[in-house]
N, C-alpha and C. Protein backbone atom coordinates (compact mmCIF):
# COMPACT_ATOMS: atom_id res chain seq x y z
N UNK A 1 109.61 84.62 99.61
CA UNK A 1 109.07 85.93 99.31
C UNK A 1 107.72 85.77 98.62
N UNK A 2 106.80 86.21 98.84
CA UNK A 2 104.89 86.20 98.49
C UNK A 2 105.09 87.49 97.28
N UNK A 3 104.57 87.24 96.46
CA UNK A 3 104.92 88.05 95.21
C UNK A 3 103.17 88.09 94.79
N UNK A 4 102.39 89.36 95.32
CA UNK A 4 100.99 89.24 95.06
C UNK A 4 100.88 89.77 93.36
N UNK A 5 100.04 89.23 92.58
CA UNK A 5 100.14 89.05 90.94
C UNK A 5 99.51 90.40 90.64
N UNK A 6 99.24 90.99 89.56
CA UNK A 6 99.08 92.33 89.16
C UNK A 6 97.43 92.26 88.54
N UNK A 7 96.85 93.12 88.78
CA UNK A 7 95.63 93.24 88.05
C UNK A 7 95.70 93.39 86.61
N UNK A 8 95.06 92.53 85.66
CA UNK A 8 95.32 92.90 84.52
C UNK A 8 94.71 94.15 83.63
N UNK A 9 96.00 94.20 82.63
CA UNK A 9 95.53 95.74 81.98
C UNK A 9 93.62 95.22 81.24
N UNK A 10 93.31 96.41 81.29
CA UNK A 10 91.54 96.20 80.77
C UNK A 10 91.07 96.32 81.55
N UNK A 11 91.12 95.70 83.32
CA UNK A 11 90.19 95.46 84.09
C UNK A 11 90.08 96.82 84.75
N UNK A 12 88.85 96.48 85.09
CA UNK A 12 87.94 98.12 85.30
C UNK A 12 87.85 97.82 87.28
N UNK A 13 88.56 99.01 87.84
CA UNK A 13 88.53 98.92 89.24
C UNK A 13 88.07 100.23 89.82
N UNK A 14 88.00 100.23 91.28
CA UNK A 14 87.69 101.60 92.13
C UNK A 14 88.51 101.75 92.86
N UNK A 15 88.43 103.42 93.06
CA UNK A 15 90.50 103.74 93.42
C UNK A 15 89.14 104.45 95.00
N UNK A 16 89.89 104.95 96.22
CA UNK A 16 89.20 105.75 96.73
C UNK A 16 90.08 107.04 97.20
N UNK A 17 89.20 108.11 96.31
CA UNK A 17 89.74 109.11 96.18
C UNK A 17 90.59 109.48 97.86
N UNK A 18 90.19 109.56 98.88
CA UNK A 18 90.80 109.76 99.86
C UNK A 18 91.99 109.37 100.47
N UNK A 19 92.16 108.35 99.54
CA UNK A 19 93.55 107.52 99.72
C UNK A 19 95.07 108.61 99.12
N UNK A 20 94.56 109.37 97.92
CA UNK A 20 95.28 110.04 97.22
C UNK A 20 95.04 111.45 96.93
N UNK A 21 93.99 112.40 97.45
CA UNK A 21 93.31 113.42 97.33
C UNK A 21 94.88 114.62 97.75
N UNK A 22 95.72 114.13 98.96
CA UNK A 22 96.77 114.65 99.05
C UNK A 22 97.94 114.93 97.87
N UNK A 23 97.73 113.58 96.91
CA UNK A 23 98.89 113.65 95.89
C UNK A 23 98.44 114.46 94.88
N UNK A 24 97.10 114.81 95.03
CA UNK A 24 96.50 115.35 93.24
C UNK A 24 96.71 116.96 93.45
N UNK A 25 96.90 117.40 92.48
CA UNK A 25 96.58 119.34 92.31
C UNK A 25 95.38 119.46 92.60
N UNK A 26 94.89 120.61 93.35
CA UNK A 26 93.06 120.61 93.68
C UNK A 26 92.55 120.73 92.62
N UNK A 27 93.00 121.24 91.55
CA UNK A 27 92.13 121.43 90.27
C UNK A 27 91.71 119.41 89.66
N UNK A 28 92.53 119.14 89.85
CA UNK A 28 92.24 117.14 89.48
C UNK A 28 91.27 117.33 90.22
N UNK A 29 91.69 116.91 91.59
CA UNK A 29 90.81 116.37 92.40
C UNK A 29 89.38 116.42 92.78
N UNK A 30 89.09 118.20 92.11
CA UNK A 30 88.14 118.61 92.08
C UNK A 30 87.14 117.75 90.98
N UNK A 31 88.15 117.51 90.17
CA UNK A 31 86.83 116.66 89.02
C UNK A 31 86.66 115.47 89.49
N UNK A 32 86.93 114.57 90.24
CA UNK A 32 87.20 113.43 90.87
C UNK A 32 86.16 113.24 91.72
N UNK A 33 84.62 112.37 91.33
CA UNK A 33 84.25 111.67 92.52
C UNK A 33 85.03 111.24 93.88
N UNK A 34 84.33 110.38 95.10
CA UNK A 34 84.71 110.02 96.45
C UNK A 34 85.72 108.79 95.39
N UNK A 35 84.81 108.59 95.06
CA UNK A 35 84.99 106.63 94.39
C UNK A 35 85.49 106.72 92.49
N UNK A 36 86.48 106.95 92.65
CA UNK A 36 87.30 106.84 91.01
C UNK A 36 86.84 105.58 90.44
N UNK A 37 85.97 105.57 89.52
CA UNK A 37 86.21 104.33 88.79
C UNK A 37 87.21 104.47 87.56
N UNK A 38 87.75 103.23 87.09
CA UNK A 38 88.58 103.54 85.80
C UNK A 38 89.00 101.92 85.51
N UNK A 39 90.42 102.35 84.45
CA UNK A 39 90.33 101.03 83.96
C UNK A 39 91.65 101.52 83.22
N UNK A 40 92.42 100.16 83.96
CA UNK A 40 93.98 100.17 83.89
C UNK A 40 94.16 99.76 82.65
N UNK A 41 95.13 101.27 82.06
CA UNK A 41 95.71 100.83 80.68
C UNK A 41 97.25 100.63 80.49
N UNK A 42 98.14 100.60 81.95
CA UNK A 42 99.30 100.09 81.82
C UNK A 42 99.84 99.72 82.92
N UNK A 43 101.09 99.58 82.96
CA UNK A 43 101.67 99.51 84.59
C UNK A 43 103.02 100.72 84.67
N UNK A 44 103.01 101.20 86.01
CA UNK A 44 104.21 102.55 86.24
C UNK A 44 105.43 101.57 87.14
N UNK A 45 106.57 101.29 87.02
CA UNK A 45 107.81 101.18 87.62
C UNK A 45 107.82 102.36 88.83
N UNK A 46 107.87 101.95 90.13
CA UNK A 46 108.22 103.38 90.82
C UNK A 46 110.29 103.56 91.04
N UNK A 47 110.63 103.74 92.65
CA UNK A 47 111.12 104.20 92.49
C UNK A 47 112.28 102.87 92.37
N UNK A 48 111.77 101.69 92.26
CA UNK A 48 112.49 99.51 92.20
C UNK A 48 111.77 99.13 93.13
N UNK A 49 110.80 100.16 94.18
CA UNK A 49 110.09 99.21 95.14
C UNK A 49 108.60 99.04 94.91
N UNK A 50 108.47 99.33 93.71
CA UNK A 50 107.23 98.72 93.00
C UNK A 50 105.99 99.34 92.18
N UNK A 51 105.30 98.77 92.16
CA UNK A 51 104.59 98.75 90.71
C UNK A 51 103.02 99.30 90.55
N UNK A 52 102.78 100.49 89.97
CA UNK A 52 101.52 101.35 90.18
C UNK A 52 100.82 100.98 89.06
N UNK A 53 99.34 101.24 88.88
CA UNK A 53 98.61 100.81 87.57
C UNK A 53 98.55 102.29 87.57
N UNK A 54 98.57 102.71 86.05
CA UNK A 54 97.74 103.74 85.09
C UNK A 54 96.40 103.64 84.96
N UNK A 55 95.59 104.60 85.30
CA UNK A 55 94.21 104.42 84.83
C UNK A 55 93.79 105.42 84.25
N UNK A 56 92.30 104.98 83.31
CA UNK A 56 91.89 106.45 83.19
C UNK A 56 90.49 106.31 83.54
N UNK A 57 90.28 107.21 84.14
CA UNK A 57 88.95 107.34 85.11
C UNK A 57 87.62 107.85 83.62
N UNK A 58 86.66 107.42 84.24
CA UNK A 58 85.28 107.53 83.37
C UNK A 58 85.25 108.91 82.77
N UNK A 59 85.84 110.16 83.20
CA UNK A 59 85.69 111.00 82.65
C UNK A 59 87.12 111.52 81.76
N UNK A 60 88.14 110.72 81.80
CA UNK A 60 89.05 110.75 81.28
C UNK A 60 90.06 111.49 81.34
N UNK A 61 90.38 111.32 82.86
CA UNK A 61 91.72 111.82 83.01
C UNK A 61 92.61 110.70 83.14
N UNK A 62 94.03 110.79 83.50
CA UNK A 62 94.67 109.23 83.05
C UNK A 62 95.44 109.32 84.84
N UNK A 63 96.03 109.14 85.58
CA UNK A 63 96.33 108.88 87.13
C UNK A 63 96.85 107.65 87.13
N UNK A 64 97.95 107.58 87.87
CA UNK A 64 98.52 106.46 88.29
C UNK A 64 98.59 106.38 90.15
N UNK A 65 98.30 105.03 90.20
CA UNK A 65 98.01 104.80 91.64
C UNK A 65 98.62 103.60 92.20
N UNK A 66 99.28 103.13 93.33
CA UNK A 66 99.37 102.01 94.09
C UNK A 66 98.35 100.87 94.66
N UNK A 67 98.54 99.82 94.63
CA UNK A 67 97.58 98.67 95.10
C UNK A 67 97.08 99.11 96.36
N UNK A 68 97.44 99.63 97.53
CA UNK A 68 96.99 100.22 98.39
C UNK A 68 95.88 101.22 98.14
N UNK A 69 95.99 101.86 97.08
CA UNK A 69 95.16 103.25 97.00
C UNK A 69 93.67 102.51 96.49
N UNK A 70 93.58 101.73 95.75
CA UNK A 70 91.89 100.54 95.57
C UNK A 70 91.42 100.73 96.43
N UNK A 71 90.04 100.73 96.43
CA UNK A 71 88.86 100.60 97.44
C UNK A 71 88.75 99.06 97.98
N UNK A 72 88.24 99.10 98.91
CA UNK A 72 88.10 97.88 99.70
C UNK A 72 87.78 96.93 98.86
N UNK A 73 86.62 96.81 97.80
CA UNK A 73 85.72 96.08 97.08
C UNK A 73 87.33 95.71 96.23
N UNK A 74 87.52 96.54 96.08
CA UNK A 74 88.52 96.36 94.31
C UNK A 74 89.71 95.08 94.90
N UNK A 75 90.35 95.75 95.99
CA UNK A 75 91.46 94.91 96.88
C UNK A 75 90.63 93.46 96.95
N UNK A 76 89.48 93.13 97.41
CA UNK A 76 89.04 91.68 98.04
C UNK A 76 89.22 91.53 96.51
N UNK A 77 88.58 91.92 95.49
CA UNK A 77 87.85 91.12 94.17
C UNK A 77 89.47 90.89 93.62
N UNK A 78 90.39 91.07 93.79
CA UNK A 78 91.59 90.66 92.98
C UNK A 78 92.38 90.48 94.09
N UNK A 79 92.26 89.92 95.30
CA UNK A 79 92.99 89.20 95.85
C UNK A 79 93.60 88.18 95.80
């Protein structure tokens, strides 16, 4: 089993909003650049099939997201 390692809390990544624009209330999303930057301040348990970072984006809202939901750049740089 390939067990890919977790980004650590502190590090500052880019989410892309389009990945998740469906999960947010329009009122979020509306404050939300294309390109979320932020910077993971924990990790979320989902439902046992795995593991979302907390962030809080530059303007300070706090969102939790899946490794999938990263922008291309963010996925290669912590591969």
């Amino acid at each position: 089993m390939k067990v890919n390692p977790l980004i650590p809390i502190g590090e500052k990544i880019k989410v892309d909003k389009s990945k998740i624009a469906n999960l947010l209330p329009s009122n979020l999303s509306n404050d939300l650049p294309q390109i979320i930057n932020g910077e993971i301040v924990d990790y979320k348990m989902t439902d046992g099939r795995g593991i979302g970072y907390v962030i809080i984006t530059e303007n300070n809202l706090k969102i939790w997201i899946f490794n999938t939901e990263l922008n291309e750049e963010t996925r290669r740089e912590y591969k």
